[in-house]
C-alpha atoms as a PDB file:
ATOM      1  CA  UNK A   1     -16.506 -11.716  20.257  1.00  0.00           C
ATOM      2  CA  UNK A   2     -18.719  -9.587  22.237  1.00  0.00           C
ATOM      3  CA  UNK A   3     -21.998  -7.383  21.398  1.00  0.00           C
ATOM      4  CA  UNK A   4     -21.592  -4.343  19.084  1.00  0.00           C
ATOM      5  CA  UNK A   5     -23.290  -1.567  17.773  1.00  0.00           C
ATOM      6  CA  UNK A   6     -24.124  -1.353  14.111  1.00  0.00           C
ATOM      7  CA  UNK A   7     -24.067   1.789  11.770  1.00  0.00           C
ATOM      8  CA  UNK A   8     -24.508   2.311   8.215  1.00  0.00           C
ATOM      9  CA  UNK A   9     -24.034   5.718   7.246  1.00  0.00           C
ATOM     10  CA  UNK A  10     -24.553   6.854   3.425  1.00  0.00           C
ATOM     11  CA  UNK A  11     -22.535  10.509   3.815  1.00  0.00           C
ATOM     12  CA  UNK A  12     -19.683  11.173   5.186  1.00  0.00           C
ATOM     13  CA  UNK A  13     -20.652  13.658   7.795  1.00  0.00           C
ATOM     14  CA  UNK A  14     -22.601  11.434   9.060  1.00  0.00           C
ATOM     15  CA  UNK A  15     -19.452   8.708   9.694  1.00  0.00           C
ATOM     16  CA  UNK A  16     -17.220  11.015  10.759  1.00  0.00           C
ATOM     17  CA  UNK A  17     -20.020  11.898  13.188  1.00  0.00           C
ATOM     18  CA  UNK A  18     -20.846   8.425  14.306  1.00  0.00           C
ATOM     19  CA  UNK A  19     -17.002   7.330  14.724  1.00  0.00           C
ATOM     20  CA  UNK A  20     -16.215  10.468  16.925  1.00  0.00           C
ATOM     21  CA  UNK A  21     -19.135  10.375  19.031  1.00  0.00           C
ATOM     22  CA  UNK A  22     -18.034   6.204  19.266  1.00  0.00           C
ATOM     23  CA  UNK A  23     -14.561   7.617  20.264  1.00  0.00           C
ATOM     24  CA  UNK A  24     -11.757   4.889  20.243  1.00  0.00           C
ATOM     25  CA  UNK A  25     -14.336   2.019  20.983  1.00  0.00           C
ATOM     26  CA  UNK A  26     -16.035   2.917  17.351  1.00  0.00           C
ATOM     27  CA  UNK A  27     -14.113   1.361  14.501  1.00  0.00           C
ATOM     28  CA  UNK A  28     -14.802   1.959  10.540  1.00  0.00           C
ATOM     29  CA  UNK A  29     -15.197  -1.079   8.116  1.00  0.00           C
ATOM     30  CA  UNK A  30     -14.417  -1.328   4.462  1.00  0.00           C
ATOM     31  CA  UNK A  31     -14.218  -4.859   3.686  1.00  0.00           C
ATOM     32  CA  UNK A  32     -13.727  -6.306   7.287  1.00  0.00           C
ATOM     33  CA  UNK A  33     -11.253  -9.232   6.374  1.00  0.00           C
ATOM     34  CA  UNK A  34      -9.174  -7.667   9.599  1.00  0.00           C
ATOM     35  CA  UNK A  35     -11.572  -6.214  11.768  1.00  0.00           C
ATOM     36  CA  UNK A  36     -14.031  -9.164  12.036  1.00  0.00           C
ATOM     37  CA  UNK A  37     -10.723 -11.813  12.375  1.00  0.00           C
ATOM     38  CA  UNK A  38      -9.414  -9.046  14.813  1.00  0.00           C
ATOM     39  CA  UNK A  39     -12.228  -8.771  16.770  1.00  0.00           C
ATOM     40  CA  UNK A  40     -13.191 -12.673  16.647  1.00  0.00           C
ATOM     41  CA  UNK A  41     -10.054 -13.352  18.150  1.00  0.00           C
ATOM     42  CA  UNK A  42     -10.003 -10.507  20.767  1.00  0.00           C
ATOM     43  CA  UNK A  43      -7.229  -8.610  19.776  1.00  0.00           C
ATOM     44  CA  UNK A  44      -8.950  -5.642  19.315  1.00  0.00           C
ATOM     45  CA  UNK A  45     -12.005  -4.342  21.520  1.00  0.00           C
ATOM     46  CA  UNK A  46     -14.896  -2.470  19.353  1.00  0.00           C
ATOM     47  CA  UNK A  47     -17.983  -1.095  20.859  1.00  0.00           C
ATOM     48  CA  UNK A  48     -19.681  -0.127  17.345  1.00  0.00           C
ATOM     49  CA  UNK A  49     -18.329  -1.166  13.926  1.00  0.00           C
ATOM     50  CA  UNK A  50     -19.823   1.351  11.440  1.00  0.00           C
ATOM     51  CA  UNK A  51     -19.514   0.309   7.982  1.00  0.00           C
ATOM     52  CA  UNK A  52     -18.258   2.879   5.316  1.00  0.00           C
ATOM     53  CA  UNK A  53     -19.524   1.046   2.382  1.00  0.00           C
ATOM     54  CA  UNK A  54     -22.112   3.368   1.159  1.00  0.00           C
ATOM     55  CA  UNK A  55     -20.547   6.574   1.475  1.00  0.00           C
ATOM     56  CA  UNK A  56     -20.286   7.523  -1.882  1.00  0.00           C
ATOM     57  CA  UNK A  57     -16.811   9.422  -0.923  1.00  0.00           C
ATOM     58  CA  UNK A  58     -15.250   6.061   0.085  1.00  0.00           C
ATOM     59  CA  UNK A  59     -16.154   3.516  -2.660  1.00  0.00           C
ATOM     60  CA  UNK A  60     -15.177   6.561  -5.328  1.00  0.00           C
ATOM     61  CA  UNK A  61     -12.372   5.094  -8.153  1.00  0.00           C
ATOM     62  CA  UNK A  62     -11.687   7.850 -11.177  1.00  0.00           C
ATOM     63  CA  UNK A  63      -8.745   8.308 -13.289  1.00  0.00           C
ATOM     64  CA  UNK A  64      -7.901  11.367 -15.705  1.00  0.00           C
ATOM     65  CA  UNK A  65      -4.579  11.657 -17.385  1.00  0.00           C
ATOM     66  CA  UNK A  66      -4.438  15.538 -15.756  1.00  0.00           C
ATOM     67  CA  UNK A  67      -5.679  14.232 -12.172  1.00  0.00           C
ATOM     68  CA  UNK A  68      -4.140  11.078 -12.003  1.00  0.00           C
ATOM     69  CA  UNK A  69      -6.099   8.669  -9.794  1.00  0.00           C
ATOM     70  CA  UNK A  70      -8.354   9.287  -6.623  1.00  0.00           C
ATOM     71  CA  UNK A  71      -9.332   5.284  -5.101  1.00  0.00           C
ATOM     72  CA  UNK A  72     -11.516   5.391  -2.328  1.00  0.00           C
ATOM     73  CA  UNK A  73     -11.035   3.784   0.480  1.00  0.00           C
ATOM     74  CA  UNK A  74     -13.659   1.157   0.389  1.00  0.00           C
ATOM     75  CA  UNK A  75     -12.905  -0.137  -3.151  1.00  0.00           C
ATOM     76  CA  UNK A  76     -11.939  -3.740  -3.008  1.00  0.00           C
ATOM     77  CA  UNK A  77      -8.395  -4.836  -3.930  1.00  0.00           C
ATOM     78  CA  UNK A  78     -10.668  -6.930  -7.235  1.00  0.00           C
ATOM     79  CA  UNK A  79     -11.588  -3.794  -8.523  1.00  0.00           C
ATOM     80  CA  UNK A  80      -8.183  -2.483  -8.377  1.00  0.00           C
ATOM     81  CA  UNK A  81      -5.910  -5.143  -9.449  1.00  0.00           C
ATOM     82  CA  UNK A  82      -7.947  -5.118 -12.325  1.00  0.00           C
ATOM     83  CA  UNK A  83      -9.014  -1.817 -13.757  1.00  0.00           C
ATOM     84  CA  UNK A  84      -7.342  -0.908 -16.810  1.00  0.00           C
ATOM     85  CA  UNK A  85      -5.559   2.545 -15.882  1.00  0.00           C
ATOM     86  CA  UNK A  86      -4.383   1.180 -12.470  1.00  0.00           C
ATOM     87  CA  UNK A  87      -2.802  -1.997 -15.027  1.00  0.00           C
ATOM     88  CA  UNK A  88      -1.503   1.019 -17.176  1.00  0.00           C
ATOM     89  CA  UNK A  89      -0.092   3.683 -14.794  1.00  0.00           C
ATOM     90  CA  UNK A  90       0.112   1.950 -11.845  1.00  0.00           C
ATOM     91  CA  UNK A  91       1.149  -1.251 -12.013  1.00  0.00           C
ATOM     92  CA  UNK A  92       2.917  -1.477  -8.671  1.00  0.00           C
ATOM     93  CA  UNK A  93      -0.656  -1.048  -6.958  1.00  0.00           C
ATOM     94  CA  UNK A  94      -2.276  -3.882  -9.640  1.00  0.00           C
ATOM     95  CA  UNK A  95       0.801  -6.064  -8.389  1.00  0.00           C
ATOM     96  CA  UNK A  96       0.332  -5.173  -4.842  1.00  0.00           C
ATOM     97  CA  UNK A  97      -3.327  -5.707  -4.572  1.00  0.00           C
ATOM     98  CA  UNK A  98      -3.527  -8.274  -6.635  1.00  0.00           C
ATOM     99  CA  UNK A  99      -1.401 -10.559  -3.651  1.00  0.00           C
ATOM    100  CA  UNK A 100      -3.769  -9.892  -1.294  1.00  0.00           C
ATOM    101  CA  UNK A 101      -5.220 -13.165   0.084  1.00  0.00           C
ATOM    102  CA  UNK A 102      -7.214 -15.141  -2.415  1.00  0.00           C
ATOM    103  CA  UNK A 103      -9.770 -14.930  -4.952  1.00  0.00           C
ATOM    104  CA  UNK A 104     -12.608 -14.370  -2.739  1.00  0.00           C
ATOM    105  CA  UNK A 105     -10.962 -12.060   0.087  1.00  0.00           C
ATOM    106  CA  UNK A 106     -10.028  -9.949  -2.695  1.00  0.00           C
ATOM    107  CA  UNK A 107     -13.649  -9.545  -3.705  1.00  0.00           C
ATOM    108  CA  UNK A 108     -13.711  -7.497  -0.320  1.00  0.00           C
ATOM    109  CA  UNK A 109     -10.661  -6.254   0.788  1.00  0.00           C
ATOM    110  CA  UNK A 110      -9.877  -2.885   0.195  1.00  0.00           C
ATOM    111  CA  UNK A 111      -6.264  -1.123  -0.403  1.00  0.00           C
ATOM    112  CA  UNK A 112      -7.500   1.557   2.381  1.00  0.00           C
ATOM    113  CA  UNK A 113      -8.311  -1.255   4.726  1.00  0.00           C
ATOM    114  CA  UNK A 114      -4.750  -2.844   4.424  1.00  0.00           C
ATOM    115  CA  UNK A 115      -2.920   0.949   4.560  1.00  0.00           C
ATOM    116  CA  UNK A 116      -5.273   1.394   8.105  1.00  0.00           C
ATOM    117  CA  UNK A 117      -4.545  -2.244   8.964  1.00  0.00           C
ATOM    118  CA  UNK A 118      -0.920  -1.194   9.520  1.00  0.00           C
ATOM    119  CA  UNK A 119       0.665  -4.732   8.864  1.00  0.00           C
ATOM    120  CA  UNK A 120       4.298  -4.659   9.058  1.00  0.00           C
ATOM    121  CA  UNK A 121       4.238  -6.845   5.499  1.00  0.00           C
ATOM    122  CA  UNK A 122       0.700  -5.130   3.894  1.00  0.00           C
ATOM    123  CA  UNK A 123       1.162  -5.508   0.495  1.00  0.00           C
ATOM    124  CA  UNK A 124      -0.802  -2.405  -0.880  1.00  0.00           C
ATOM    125  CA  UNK A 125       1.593  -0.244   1.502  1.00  0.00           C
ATOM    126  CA  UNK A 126       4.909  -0.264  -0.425  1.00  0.00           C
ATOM    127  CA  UNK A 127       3.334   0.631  -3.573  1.00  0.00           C
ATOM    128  CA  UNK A 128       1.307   3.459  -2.582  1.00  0.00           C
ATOM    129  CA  UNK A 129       4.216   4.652  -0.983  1.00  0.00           C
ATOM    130  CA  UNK A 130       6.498   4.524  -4.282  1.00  0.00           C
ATOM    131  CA  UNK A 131       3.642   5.915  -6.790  1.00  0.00           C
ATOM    132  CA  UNK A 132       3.580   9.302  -4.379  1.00  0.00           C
ATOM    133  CA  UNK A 133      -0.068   8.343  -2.998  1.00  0.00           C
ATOM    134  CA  UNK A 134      -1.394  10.575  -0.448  1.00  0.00           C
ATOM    135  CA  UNK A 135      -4.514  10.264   2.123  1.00  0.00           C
ATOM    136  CA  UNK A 136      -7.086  12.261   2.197  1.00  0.00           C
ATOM    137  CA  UNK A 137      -8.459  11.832   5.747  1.00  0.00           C
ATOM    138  CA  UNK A 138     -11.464  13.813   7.158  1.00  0.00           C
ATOM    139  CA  UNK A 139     -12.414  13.756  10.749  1.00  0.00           C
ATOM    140  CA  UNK A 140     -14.374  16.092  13.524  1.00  0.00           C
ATOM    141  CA  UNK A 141     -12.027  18.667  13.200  1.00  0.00           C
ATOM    142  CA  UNK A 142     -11.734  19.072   9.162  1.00  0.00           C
ATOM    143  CA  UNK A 143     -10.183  17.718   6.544  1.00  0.00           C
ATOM    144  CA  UNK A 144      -5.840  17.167   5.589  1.00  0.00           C
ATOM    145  CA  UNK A 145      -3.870  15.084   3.423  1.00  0.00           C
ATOM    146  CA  UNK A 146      -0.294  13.206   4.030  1.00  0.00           C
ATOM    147  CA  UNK A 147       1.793  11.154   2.624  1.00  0.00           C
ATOM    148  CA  UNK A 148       1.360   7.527   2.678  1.00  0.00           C
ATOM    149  CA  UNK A 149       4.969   7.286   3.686  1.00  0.00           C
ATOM    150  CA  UNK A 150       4.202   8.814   6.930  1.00  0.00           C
ATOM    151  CA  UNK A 151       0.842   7.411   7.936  1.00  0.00           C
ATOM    152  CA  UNK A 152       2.055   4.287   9.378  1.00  0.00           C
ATOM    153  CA  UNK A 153       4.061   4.766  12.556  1.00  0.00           C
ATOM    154  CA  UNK A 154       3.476   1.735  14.278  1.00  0.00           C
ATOM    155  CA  UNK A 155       2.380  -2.251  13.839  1.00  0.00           C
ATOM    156  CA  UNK A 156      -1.498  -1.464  13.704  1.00  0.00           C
ATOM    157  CA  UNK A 157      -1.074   1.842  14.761  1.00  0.00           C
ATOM    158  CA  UNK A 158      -1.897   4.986  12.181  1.00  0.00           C
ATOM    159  CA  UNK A 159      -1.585   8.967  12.368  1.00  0.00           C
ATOM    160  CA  UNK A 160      -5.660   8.897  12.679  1.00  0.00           C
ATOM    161  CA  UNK A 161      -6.950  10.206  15.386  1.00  0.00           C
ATOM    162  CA  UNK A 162     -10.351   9.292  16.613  1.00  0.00           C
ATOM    163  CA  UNK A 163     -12.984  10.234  14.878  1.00  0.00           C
ATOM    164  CA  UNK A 164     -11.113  10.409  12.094  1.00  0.00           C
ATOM    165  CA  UNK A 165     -11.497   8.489   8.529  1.00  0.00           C
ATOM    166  CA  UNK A 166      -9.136   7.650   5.701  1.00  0.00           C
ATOM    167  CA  UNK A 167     -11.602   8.678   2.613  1.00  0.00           C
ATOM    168  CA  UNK A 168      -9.511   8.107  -0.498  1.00  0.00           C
ATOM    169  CA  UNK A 169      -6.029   7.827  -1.875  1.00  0.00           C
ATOM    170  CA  UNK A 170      -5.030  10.609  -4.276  1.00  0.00           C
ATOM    171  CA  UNK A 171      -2.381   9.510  -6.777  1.00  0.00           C
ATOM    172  CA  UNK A 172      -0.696  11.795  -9.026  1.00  0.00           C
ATOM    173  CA  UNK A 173      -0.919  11.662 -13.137  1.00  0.00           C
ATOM    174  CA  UNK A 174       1.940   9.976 -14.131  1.00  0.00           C
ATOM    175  CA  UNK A 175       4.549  11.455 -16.071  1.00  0.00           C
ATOM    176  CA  UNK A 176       6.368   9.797 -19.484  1.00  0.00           C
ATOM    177  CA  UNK A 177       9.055   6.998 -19.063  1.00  0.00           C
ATOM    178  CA  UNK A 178       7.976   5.837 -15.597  1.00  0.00           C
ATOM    179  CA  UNK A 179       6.644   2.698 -14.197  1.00  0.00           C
ATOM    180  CA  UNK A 180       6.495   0.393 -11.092  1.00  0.00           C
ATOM    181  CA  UNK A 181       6.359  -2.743 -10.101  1.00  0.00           C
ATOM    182  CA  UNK A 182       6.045  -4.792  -6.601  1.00  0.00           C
ATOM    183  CA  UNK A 183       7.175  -8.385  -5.946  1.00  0.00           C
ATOM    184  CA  UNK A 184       7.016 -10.535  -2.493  1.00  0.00           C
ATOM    185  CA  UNK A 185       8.106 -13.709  -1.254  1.00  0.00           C
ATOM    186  CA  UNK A 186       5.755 -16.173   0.389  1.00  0.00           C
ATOM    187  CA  UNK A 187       5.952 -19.806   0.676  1.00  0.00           C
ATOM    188  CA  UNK A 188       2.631 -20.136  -0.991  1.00  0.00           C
ATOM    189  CA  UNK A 189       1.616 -17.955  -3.945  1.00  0.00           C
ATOM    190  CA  UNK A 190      -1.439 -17.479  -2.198  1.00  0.00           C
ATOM    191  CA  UNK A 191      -3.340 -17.256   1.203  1.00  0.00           C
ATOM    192  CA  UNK A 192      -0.222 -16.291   2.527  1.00  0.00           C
ATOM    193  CA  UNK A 193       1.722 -13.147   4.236  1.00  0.00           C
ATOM    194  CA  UNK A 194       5.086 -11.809   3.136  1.00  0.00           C
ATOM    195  CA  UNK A 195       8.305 -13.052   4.786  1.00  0.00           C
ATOM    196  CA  UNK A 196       9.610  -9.432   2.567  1.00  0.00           C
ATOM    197  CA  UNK A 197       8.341  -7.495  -0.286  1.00  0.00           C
ATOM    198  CA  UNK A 198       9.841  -4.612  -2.340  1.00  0.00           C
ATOM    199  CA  UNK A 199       8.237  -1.993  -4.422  1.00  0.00           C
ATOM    200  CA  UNK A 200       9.868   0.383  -6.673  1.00  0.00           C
ATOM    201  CA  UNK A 201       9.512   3.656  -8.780  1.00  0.00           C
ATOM    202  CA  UNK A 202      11.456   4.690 -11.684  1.00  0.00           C
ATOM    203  CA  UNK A 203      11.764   7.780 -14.121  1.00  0.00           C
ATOM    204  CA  UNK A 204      13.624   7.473 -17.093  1.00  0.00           C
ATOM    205  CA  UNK A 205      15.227  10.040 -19.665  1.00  0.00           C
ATOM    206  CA  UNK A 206      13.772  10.530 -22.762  1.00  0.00           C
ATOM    207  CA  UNK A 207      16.280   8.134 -24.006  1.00  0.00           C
ATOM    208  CA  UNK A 208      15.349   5.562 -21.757  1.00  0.00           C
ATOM    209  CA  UNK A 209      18.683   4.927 -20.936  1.00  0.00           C
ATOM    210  CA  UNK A 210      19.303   6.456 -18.013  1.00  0.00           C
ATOM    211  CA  UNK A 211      17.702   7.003 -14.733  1.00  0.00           C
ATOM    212  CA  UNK A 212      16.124  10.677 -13.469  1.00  0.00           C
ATOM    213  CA  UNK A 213      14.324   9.582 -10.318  1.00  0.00           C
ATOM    214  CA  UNK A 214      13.397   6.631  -8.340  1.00  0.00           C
ATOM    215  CA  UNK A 215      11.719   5.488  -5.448  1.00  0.00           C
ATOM    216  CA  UNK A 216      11.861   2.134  -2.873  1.00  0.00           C
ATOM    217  CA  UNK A 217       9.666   1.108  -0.112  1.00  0.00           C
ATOM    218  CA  UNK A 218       9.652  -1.946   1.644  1.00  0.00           C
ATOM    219  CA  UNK A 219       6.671  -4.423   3.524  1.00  0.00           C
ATOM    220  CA  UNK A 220       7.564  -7.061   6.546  1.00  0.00           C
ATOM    221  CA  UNK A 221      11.296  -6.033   7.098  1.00  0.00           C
ATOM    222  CA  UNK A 222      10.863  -3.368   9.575  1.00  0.00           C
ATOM    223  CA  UNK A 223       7.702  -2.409  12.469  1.00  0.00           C
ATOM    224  CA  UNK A 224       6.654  -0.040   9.596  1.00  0.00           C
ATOM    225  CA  UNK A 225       7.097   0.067   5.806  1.00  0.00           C
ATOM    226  CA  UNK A 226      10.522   0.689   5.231  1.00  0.00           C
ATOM    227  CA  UNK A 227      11.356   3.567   2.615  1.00  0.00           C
ATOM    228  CA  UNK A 228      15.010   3.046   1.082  1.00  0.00           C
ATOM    229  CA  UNK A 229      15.880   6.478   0.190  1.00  0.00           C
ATOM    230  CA  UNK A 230      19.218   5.961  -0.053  1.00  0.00           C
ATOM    231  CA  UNK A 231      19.314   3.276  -2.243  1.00  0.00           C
ATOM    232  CA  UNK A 232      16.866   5.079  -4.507  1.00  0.00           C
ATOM    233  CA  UNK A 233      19.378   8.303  -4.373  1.00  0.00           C
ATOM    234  CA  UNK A 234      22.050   6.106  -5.644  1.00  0.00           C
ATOM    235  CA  UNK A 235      20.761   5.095  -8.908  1.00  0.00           C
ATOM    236  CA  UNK A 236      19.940   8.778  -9.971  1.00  0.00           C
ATOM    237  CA  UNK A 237      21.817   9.417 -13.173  1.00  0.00           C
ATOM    238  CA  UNK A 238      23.039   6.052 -13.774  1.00  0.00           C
ATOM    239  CA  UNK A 239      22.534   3.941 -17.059  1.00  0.00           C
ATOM    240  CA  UNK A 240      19.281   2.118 -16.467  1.00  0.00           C
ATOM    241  CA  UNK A 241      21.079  -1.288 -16.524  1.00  0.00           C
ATOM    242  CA  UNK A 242      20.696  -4.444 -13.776  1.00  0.00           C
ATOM    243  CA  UNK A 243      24.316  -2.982 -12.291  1.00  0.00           C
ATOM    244  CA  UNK A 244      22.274  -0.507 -11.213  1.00  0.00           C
ATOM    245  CA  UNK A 245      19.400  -2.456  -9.635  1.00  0.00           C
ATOM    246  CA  UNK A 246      22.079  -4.643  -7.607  1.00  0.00           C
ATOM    247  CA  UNK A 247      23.409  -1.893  -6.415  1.00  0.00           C
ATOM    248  CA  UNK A 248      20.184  -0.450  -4.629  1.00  0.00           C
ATOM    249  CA  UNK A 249      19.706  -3.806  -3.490  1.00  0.00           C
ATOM    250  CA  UNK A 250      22.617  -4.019  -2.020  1.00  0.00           C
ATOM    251  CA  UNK A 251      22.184  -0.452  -0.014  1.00  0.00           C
ATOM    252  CA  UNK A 252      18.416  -1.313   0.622  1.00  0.00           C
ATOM    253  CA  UNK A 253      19.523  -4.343   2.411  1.00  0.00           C
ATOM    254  CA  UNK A 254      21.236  -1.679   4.882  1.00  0.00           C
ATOM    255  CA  UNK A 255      18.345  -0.032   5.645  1.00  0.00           C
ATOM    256  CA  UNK A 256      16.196  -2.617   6.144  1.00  0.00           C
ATOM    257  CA  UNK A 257      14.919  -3.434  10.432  1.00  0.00           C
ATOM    258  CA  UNK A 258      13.854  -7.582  10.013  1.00  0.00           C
ATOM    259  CA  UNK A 259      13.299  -9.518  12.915  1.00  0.00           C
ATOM    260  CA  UNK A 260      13.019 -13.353  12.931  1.00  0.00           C
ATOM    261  CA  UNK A 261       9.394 -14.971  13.710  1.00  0.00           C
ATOM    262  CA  UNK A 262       7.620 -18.051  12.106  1.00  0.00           C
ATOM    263  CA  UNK A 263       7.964 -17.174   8.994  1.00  0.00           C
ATOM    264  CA  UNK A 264      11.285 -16.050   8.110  1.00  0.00           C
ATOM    265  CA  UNK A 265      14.635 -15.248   9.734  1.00  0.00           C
ATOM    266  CA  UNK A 266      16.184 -11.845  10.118  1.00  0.00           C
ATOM    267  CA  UNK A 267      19.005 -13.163   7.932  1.00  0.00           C
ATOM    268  CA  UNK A 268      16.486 -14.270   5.299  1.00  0.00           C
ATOM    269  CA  UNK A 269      14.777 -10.766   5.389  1.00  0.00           C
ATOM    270  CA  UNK A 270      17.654  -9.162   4.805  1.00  0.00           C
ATOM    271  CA  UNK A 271      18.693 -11.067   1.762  1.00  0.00           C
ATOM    272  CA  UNK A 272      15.080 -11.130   0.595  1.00  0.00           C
ATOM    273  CA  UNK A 273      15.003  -7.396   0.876  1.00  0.00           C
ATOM    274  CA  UNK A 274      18.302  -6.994  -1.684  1.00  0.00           C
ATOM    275  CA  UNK A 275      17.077  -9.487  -4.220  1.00  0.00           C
ATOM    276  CA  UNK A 276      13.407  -8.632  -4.064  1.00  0.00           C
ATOM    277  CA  UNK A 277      14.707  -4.353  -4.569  1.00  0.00           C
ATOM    278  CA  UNK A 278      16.915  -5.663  -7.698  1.00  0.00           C
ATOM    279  CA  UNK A 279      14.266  -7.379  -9.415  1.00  0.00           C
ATOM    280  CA  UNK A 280      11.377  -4.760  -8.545  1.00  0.00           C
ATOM    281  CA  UNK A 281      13.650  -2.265  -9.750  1.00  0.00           C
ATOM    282  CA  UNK A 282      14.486  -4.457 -12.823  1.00  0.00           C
ATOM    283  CA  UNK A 283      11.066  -4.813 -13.628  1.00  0.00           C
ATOM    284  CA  UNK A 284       9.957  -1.067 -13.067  1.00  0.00           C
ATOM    285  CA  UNK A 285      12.412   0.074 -15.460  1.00  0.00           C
ATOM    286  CA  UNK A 286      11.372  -2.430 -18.279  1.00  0.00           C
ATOM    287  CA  UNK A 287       7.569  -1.252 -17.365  1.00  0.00           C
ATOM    288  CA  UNK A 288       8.543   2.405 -18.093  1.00  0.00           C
ATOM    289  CA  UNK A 289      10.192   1.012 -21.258  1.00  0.00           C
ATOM    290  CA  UNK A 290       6.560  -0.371 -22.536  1.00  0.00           C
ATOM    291  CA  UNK A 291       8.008  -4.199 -21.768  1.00  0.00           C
ATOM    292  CA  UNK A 292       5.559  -6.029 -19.983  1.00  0.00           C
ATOM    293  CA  UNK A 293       6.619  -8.902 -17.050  1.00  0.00           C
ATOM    294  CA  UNK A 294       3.686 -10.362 -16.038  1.00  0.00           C
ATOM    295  CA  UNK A 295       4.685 -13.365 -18.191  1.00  0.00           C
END
């Protein structure tokens, strides 16, 4: 690793300041448990590392049943695998953050460092992706918001531009009869990355026996996070049975782009990716029936 530059800012004019005036050689950090392993190992070249942590803007988590949620970028994946309204109304993002590395990593990872990280098989991705998050992102130029869905477009590559900073992920309030849920496979339960990992989205009628709307994203089977909207289309209007879930497993599995590596076949991806879409489907629709899964 060579010598860097250090900044702290405490507002976020001054970071946005700092990182454009670093230009691509300036890098933010949130909890570092990339960038410092990145950097260690020389796959990625920073000139100044200017850590985000106490911008207020960044480390911000609120919820309000008319707002929904707004989770700053720098809040570690502990807080938010834990906090009672993310448990509540967005379980897929408990789930998903909740799998990231251990105990310890956890205490200072952050959900906006693995969206920027821009792993093929990042856990938080999928279910930011499914709840409808969007990123607010403020740089030298002003501020805009996109879709989660649309901010990875390459392995560790991201829509920002330099200068720019992911500040916080806005999630909407969410609406009666819905919930989420996001499972992975790894060989270990922990410590581990995903060979394939499925989160899903769900809306069901008043009833709760049909579905309304639904949504599927997918982590480590593709060079981005895959989003299966054709599987998803497919269940809309059906009864809210397991038939259903196979069958957007089935059609997920189609959209799917695995390759094979060290950790998992193509083959085994692509299987992974229908079962993985049943069952996270499966257990979305019991969430938005009040059933819990976790046991």
């Amino acid at each position: 690793m060579h010598a860097f530059a250090y900044q702290a800012p405490t507002t976020l004019q001054d970071a946005v300041r700092i990182l454009a005036a670093g230009g691509p050689a300036a890098q933010p950090m949130a909890g570092g448990t990339d960038l410092i392993v990145q950097m260690r190992h020389g796959r990625r070249s920073v000139d100044m590392v200017v850590d985000i942590k106490r911008v207020p803007d960044v480390t911000e988590l609120t919820y309000t049943p008319d707002g929904g949620l707004v989770l700053g970028a720098a809040v570690p994946c502990a807080d938010v695998a834990a906090h009672p309204a993310i448990r509540a109304h967005y379980a897929a993002l408990a789930d998903g953050a909740g799998l990231i590395g251990g105990v310890a990593i956890r205490q200072r990872a952050t959900v906006g460092g693995n969206l920027c990280n821009a792993s093929p098989s990042g856990d938080a991705i999928p279910p930011l992706i499914v709840l409808g998050a969007e990123c607010r992102i403020v740089g030298p130029h002003g501020e805009h918001c996109v879709p989660v869905a649309v901010f990875c477009v390459g392995p560790g590559r991201t829509i920002l531009a330099p200068g720019e900073l992911l500040v916080s992920l806005l999630l909407p309030p969410p609406a009666p009869h819905t919930g989420s849920c996001y499972l992975r496979f790894t060989p270990r339960a922990e410590m581990d990355i995903a060979v394939a990992g499925a989160g899903a989205w769900v809306e069901l009628d008043a009833a709760q026996e049909r579905i309304t709307d639904a949504r599927l994203a997918l982590s480590a089977v593709g060079p981005t996070p895959v989003v299966a909207e054709r599987a998803a289309r497919a269940v809309i209007g059906q009864r809210a049975d397991e038939d259903a879930c196979a069958q957007a497993g089935a059609l997920a599995s189609e959209a799917v782009r695995p390759i094979s590596d060290v950790r998992g076949t193509e083959a085994q991806r692509r299987h992974l990716a229908q079962v993985l879409v049943r069952r996270a489907l499966w257990g979305a629709i019991r969430r938005a029936r009040g059933e819990a899964i976790d046991d």
